[in-house]
N, C-alpha and C. Protein backbone atom coordinates (compact mmCIF):
# COMPACT_ATOMS: atom_id res chain seq x y z
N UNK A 1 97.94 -187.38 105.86
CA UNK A 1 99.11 -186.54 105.88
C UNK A 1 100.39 -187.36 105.84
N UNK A 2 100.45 -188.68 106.91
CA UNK A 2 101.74 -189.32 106.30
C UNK A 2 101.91 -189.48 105.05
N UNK A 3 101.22 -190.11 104.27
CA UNK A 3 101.47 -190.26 103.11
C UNK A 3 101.85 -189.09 102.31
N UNK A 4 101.50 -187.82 102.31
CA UNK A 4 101.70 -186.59 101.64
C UNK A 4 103.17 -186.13 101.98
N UNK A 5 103.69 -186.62 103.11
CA UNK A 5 104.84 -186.48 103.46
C UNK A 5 106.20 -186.43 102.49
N UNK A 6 105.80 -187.56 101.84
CA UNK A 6 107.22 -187.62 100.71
C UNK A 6 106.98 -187.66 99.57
N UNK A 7 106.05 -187.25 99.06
CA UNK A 7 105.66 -186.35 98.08
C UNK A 7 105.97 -184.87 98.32
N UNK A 8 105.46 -184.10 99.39
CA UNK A 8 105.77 -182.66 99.59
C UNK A 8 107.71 -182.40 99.87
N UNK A 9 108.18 -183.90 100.14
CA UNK A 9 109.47 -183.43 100.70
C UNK A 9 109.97 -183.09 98.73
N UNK A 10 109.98 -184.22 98.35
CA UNK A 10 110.29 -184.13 97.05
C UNK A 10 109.87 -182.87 96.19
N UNK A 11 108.40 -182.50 96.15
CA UNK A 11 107.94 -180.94 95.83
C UNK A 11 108.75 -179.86 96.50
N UNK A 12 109.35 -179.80 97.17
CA UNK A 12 109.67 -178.98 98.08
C UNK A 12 111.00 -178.51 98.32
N UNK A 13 111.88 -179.52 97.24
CA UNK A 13 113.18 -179.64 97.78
C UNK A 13 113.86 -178.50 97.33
N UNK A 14 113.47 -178.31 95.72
CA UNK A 14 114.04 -177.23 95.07
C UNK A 14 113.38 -175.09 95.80
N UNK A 15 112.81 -175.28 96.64
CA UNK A 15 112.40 -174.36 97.16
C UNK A 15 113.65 -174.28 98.51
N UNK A 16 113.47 -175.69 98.97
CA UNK A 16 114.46 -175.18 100.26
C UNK A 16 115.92 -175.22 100.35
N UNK A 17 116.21 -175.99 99.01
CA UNK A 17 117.76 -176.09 99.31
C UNK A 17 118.48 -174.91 98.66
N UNK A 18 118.31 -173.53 98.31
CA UNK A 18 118.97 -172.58 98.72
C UNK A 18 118.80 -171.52 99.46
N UNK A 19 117.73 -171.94 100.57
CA UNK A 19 117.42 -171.30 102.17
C UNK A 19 118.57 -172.43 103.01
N UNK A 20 119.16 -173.29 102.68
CA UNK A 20 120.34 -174.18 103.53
C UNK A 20 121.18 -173.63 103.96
N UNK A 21 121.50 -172.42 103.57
CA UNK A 21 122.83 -171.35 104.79
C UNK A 21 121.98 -170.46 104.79
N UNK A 22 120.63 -170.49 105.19
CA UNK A 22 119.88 -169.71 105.79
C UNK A 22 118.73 -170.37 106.77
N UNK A 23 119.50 -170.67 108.49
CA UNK A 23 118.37 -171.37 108.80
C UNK A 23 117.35 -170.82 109.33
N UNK A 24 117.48 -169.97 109.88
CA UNK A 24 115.98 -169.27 110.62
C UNK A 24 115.27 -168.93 109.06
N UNK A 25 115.54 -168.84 108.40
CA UNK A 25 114.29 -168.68 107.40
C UNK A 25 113.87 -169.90 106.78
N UNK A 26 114.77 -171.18 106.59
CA UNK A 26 114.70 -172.13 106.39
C UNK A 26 113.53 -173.21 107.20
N UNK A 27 114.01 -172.98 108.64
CA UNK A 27 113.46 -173.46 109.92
C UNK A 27 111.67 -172.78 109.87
N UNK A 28 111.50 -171.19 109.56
CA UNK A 28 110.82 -170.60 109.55
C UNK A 28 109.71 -170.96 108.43
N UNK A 29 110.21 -171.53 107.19
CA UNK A 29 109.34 -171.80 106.56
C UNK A 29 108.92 -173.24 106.80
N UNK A 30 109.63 -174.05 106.93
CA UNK A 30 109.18 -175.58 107.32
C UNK A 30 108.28 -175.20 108.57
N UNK A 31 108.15 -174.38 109.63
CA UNK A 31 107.27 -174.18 110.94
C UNK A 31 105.58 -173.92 109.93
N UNK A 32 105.94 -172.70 109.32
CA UNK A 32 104.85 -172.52 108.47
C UNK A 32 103.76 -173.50 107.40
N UNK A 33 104.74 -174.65 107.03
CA UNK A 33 104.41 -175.35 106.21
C UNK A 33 103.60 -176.31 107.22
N UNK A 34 104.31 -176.85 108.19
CA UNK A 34 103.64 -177.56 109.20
C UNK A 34 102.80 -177.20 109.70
N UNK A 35 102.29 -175.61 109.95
CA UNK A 35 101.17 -175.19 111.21
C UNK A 35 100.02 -175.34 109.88
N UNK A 36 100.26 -175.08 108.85
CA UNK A 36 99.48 -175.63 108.07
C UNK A 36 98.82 -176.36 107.49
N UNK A 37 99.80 -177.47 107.65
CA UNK A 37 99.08 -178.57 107.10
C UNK A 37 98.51 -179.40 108.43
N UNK A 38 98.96 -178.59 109.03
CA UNK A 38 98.19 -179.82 110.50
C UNK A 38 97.00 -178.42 111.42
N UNK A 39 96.93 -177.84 110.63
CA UNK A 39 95.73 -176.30 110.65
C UNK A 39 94.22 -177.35 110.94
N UNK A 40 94.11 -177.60 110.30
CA UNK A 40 92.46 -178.46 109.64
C UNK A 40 92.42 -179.52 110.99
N UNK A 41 93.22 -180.77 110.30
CA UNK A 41 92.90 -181.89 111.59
C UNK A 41 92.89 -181.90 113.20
N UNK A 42 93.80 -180.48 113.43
CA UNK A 42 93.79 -180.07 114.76
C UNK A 42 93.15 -179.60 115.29
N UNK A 43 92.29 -178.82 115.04
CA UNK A 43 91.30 -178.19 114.76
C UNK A 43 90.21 -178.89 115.08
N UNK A 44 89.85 -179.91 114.30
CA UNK A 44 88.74 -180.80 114.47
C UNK A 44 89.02 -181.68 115.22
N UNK A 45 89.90 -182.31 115.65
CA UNK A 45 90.08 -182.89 116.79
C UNK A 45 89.71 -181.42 117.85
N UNK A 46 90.34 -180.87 118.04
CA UNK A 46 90.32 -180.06 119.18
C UNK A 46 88.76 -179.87 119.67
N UNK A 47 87.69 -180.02 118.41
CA UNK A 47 86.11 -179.41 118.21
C UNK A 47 85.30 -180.35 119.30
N UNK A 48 86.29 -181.86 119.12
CA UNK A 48 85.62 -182.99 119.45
C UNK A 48 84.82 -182.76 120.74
N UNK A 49 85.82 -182.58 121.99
CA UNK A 49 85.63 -182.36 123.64
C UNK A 49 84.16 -181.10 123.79
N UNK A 50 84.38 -180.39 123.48
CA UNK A 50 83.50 -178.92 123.41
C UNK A 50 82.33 -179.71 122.89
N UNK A 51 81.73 -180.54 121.62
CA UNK A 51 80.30 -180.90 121.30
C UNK A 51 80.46 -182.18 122.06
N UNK A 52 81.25 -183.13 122.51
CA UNK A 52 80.64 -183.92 122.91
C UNK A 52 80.26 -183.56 124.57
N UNK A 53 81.08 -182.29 124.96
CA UNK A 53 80.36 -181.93 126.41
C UNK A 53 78.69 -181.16 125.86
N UNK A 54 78.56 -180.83 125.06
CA UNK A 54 77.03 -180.25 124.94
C UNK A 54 76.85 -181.29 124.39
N UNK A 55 76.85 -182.42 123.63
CA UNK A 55 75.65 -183.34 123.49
C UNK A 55 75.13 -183.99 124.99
N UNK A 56 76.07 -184.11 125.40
CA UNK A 56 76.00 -184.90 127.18
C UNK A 56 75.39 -183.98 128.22
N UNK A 57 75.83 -182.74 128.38
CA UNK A 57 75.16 -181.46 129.01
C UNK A 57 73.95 -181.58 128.98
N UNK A 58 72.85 -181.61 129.75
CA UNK A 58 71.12 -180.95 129.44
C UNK A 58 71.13 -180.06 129.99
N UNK A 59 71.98 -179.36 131.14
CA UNK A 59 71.48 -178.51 132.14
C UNK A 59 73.07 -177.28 132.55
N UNK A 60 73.17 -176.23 133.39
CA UNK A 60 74.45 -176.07 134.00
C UNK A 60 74.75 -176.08 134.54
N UNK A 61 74.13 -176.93 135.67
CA UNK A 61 74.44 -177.44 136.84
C UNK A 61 75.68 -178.40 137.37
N UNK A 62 75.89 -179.49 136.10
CA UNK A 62 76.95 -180.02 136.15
C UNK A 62 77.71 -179.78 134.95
N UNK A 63 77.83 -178.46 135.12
CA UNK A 63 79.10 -178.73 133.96
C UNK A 63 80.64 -178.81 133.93
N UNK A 64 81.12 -178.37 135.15
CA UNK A 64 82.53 -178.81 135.50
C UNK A 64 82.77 -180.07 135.67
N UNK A 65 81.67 -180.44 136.16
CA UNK A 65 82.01 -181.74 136.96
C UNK A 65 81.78 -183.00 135.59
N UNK A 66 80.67 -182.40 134.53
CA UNK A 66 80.82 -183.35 133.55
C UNK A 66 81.93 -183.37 132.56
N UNK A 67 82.58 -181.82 132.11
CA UNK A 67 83.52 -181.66 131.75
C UNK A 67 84.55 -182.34 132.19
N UNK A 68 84.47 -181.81 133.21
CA UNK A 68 86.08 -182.57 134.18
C UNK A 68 86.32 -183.81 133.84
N UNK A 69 84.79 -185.26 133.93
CA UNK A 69 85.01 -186.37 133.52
C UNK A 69 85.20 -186.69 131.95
N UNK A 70 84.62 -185.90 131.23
CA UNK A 70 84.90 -186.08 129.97
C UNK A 70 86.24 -185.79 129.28
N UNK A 71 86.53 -184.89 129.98
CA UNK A 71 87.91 -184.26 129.67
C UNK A 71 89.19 -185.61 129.95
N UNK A 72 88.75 -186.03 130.86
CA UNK A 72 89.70 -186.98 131.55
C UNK A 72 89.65 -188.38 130.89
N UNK A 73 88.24 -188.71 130.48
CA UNK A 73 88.34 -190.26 129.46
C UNK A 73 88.45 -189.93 128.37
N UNK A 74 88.71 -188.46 127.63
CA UNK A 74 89.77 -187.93 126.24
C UNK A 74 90.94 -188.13 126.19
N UNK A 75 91.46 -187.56 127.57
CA UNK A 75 92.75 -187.97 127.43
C UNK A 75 93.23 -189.48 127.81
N UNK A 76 92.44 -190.00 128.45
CA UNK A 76 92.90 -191.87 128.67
C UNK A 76 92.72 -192.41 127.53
N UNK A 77 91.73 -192.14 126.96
CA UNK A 77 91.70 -192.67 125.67
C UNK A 77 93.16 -192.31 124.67
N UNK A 78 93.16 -191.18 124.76
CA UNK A 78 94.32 -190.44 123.90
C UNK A 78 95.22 -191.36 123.66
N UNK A 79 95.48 -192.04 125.48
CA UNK A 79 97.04 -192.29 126.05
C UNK A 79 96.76 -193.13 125.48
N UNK A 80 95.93 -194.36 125.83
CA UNK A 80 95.86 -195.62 125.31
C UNK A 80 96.00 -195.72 123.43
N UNK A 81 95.41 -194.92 123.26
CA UNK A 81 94.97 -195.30 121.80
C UNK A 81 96.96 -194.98 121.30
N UNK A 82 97.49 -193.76 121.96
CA UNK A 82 99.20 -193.70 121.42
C UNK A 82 99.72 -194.95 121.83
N UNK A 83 99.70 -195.47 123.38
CA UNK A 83 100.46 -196.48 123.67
C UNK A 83 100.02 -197.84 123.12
N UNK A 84 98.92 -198.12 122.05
CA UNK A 84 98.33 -199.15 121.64
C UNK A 84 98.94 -199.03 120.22
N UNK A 85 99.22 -198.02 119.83
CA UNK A 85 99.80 -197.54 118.23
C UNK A 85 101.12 -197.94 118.42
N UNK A 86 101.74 -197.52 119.31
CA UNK A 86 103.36 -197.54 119.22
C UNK A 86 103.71 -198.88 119.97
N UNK A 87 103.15 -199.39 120.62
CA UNK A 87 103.65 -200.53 121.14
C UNK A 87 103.03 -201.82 120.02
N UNK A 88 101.98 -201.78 119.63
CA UNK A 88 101.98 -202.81 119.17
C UNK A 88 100.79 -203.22 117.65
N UNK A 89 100.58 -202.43 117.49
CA UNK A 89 100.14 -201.87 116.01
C UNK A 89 101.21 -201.72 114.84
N UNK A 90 101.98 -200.46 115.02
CA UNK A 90 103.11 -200.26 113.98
C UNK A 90 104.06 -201.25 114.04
N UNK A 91 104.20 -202.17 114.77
CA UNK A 91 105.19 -203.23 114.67
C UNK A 91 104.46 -204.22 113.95
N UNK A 92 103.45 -204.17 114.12
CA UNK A 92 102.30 -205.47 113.58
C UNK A 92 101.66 -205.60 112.35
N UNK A 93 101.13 -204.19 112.34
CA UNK A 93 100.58 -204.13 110.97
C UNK A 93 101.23 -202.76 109.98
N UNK A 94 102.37 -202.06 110.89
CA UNK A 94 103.06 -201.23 110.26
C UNK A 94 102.20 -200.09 110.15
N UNK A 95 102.86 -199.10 109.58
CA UNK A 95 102.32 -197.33 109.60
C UNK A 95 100.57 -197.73 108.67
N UNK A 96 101.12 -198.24 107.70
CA UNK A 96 99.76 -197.94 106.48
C UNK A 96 98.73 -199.10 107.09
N UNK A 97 98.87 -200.14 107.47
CA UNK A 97 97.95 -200.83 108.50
C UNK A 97 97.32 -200.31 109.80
N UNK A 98 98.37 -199.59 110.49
CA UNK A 98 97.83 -199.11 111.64
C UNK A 98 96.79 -197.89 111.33
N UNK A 99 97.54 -196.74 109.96
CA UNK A 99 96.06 -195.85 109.80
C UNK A 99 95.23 -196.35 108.97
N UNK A 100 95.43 -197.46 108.67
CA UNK A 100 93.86 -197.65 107.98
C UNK A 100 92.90 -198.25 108.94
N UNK A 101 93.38 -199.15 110.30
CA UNK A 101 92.53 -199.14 111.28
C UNK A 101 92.20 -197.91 112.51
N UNK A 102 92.87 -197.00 112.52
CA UNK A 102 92.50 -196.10 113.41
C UNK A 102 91.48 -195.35 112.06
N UNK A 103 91.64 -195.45 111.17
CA UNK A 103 90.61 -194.91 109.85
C UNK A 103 89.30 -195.46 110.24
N UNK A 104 89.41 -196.79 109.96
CA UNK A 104 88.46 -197.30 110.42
C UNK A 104 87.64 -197.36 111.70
N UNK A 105 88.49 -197.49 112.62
CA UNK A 105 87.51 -197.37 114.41
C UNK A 105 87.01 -195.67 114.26
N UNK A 106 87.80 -194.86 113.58
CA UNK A 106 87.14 -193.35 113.34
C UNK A 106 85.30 -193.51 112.79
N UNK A 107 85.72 -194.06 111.63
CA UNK A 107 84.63 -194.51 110.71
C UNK A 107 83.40 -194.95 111.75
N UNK A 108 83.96 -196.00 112.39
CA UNK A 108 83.32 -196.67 113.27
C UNK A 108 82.44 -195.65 114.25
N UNK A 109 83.35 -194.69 114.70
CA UNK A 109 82.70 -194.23 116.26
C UNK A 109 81.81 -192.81 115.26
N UNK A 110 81.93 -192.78 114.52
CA UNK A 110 81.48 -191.73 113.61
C UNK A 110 80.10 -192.19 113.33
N UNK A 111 80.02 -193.87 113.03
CA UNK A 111 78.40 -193.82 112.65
C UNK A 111 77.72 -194.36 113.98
N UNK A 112 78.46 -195.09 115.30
CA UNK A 112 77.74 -195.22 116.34
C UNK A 112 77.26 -193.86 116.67
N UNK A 113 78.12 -192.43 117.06
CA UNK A 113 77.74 -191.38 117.50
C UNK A 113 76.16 -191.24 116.55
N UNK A 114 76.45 -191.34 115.00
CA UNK A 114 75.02 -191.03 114.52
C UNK A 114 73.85 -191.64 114.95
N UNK A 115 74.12 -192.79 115.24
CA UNK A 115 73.34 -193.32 115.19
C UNK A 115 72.20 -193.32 116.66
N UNK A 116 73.41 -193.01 117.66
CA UNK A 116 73.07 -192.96 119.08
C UNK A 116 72.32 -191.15 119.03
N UNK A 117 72.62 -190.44 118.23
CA UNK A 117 71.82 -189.17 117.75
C UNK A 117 70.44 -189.48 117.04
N UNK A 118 70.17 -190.34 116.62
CA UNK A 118 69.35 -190.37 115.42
C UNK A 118 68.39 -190.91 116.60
N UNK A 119 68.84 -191.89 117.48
CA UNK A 119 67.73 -192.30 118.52
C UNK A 119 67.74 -191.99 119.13
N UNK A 120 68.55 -190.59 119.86
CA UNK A 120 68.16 -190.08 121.08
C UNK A 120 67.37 -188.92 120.75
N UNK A 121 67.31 -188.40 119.70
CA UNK A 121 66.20 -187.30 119.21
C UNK A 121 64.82 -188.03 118.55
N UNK A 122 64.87 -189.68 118.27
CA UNK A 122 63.57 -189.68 118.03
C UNK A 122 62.56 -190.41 119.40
C-alpha cells in the first residue's frame, strides 16, 4: 500500500480537486477511499489472534487465561516490532528496506507456523 500511495494520489487528483470548497464531502471521500483500501489487510491481521488462540486451545478450560496471554505477547510484539521500525529501521534501511524486511520476517513466520502445523498433525 505505501507504494500505491502516489500513484493513487496522482489518479485521484482530478476527481478531488473540485470537491476543494467542499470539505465534508471531500474529507468524506478520502475516509472512504482509506477504509478501503486498508478493508483487506486489517482484516487479516485482525484474523491472526482468534486462529492462533484455537491452534493453541485443546480444551475450554483455559481459555481466558490463554487468550489473555496471547493477547498480551500480540500486543508486545506489536509495540516492539513499531518501536523497532521507527527508531531504527527507517532511518537505516529507509521505508522500502524496512518493508521488504518486515515482508520478509512475515514470509518467515508464515512458513515456521507451517511447518510447526505440518508436524504437529503428523
Amino acid at each position: 500500500l505505501v507504494y500505491l500511495f502516489p500513484v493513487l494520489g496522482t489518479a485521484l487528483a482530478p476527481v478531488f480537486r473540485p470537491l476543494l470548497d467542499h470539505p465534508w464531502t471531500l474529507n468524506s471521500l478520502r475516509l472512504l477511499i482509506a477504509f478501503l483500501l486498508l478493508l483487506i489487510p486489517s482484516t487479516a491481521m485482525g484474523l491472526t489472534l482468534p486462529l492462533l488462540t484455537r491452534a493453541v486451545l485443546r480444551d475450554e478450560a483455559g481459555f481466558g487465561r490463554v487468550l489473555g496471554a496471547l493477547y498480551g505477547w500480540n500486543t508486545l510484539g506489536a509495540m516492539a516490532g513499531v518501536v523497532a521500525g521507527e527508531l531504527f529501521l527507517v532511518g537505516r534501511f529507509r521505508v522500502r528496506g524496512t518493508a521488504l524486511a518486515a515482508g520478509g520476517l512475515n514470509l518467515f513466520a508464515a512458513a515456521v507456523a507451517s511447518l510447526l502445523s505440518i508436524w504437529e498433525s503428523a
